[in-house]
N, C-alpha and C. Protein backbone atom coordinates (compact mmCIF):
# COMPACT_ATOMS: atom_id res chain seq x y z
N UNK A 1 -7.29 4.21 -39.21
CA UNK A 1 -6.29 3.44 -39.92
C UNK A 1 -6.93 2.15 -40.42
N UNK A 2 -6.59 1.86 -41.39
CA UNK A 2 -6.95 0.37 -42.15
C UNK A 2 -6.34 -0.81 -41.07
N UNK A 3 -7.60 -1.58 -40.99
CA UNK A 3 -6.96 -2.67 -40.08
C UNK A 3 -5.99 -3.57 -40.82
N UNK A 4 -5.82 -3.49 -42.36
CA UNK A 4 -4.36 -4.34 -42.74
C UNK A 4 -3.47 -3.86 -42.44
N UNK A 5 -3.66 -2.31 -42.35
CA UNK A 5 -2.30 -1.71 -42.29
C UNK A 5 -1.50 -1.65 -41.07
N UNK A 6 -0.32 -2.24 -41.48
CA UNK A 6 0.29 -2.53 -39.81
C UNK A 6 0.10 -1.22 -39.03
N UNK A 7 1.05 -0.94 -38.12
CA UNK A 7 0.83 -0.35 -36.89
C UNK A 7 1.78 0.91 -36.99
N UNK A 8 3.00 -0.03 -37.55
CA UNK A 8 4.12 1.28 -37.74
C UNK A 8 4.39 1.30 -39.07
N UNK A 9 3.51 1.26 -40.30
CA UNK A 9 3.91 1.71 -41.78
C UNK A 9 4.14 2.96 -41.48
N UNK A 10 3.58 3.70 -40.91
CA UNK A 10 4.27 5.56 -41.20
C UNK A 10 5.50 5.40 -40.87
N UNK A 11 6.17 4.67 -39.44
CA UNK A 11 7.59 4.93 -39.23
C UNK A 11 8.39 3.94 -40.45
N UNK A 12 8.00 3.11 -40.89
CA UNK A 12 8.81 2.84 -42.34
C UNK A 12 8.81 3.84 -43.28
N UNK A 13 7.85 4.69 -43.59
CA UNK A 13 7.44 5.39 -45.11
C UNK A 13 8.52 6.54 -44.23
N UNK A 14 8.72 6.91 -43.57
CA UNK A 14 9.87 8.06 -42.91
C UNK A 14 11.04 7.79 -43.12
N UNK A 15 11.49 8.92 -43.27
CA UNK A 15 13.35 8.03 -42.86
C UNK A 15 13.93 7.78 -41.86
N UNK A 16 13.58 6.68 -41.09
CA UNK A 16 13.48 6.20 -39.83
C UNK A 16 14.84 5.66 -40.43
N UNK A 17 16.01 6.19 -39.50
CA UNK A 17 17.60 5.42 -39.76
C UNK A 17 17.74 3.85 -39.59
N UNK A 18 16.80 3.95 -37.97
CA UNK A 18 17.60 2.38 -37.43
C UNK A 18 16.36 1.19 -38.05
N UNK A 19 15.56 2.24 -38.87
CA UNK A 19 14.82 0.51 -39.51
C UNK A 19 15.49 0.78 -41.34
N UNK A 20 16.11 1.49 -41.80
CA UNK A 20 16.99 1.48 -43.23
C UNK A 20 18.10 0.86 -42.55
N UNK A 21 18.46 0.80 -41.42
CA UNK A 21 19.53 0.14 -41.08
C UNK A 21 19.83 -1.40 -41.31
N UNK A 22 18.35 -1.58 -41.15
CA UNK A 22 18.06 -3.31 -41.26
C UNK A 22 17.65 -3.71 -42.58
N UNK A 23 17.76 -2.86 -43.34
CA UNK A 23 17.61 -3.64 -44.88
C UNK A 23 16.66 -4.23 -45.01
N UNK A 24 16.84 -5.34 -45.39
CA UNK A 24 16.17 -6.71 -45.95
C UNK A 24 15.16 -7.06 -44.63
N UNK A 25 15.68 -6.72 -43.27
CA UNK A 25 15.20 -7.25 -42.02
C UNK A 25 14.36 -5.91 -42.10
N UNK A 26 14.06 -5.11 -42.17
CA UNK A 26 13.04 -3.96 -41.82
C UNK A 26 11.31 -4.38 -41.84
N UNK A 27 10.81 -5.20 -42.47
CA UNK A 27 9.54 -5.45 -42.28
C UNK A 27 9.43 -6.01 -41.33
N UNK A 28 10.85 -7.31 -40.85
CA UNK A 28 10.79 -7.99 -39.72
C UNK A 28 10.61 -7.43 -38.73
N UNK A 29 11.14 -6.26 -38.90
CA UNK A 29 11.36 -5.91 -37.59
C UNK A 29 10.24 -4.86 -37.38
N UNK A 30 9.74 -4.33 -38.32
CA UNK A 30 8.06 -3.81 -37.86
C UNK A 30 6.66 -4.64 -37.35
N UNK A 31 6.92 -5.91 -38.21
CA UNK A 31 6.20 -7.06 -37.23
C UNK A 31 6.19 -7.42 -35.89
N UNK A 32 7.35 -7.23 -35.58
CA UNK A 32 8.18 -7.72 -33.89
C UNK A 32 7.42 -6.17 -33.19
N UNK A 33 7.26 -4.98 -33.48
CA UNK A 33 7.05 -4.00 -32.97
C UNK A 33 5.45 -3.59 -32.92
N UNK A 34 5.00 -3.97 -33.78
CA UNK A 34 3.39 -4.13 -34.39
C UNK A 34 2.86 -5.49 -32.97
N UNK A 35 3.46 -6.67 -32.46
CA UNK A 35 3.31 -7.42 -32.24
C UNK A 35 3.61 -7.26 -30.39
N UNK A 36 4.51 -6.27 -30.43
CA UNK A 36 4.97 -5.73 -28.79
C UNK A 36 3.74 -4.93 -28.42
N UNK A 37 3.23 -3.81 -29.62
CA UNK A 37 2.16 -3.05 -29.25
C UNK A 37 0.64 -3.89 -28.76
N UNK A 38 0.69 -4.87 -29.39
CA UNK A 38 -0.68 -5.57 -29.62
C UNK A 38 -0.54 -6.36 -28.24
N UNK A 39 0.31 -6.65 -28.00
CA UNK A 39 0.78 -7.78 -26.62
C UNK A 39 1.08 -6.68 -25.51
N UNK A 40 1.09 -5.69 -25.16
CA UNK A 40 1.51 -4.72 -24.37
C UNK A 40 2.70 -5.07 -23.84
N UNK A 41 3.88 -4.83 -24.96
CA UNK A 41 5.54 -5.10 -24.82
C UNK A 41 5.55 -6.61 -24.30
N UNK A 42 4.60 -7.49 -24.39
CA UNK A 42 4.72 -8.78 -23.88
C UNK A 42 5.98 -9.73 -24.52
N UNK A 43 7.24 -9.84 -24.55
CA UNK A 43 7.99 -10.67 -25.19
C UNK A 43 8.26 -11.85 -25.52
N UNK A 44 7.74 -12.40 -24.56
CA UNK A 44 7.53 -13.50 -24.74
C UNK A 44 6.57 -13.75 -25.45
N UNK A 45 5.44 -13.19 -25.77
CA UNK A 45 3.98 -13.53 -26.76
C UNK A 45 4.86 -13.19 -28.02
N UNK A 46 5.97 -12.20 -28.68
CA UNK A 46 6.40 -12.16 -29.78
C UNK A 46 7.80 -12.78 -30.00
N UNK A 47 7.66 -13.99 -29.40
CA UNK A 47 9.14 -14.49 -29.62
C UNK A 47 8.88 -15.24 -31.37
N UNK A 48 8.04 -15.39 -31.79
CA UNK A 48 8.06 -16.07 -33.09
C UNK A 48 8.81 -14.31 -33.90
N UNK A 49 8.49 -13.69 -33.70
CA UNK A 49 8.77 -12.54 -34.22
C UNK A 49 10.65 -11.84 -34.22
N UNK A 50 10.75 -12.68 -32.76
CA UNK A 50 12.60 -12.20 -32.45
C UNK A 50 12.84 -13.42 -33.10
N UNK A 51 12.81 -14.60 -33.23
CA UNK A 51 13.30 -15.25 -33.97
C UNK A 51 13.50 -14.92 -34.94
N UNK A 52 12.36 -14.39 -35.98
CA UNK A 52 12.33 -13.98 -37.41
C UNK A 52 13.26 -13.17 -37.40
N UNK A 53 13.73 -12.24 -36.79
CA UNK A 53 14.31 -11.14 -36.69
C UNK A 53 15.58 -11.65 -36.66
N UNK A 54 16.18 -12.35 -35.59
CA UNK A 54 17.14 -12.79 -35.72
C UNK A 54 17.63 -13.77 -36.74
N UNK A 55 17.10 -14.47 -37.30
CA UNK A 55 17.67 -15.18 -38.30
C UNK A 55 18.04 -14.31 -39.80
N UNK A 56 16.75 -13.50 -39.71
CA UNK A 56 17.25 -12.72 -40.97
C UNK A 56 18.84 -11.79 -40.80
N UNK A 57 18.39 -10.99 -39.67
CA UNK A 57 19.80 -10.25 -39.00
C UNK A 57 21.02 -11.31 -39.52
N UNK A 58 21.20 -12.64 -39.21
CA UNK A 58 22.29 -13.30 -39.30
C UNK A 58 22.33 -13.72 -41.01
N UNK A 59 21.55 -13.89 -41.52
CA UNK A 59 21.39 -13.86 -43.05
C UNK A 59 22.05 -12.81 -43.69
N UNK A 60 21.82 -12.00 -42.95
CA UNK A 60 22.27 -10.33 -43.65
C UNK A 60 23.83 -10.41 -43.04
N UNK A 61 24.30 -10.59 -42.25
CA UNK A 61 25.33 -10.83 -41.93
C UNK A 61 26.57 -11.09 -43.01
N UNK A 62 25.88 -12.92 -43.16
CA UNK A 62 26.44 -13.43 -43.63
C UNK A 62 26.68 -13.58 -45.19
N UNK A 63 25.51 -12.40 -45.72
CA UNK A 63 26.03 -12.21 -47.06
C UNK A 63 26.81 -10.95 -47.33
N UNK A 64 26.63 -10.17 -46.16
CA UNK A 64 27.90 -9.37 -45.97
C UNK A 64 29.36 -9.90 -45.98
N UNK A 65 29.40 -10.68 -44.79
CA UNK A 65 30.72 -11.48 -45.28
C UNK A 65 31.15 -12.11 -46.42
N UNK A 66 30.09 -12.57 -46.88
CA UNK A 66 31.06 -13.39 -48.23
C UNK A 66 31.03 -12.50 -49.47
N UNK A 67 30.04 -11.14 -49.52
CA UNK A 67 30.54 -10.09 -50.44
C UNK A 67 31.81 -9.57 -49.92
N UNK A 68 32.21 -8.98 -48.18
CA UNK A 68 33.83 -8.92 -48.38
C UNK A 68 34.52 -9.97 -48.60
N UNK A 69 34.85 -10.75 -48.42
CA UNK A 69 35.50 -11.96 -48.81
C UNK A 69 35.75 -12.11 -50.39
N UNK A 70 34.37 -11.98 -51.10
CA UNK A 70 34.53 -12.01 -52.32
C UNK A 70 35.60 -10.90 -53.29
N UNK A 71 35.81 -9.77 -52.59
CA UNK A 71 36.28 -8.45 -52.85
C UNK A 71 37.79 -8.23 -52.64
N UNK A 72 37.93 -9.32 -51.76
CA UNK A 72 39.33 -9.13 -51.75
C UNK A 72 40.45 -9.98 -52.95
């Protein structure tokens, strides 16, 4: 494998449900997983990574809400 190439591009290029699930957050969240492997599930070594994750998650959220909002 190419050392640029992250760790889990094949499970993106698949139709992996629960990372189409995350939209916009899906690279995030292959970083956070790329970053568990490299740390041996260490979580705390990828907390810059759950952060990322989480803020986008709440981003996505919240433009969910104001597209329903907008709709009604």
């Amino acid at each position: 494998m190419d050392p640029q190439t992250p760790l889990h591009k094949n499970d993106a290029d698949e139709e992996d449900d629960n990372v189409k699930q995350l939209q916009q957050c899906s690279s995030i969240y292959l970083l956070l997983q790329d970053c568990l492997v490299n740390s041996n599930r260490n979580w705390k070594a990828c907390q810059k990574e759950v952060q990322d994750l989480k803020a986008c998650n709440e981003r996505r959220q919240q433009l969910v809400e104001r597209n329903k909002d907008g709709k009604n």
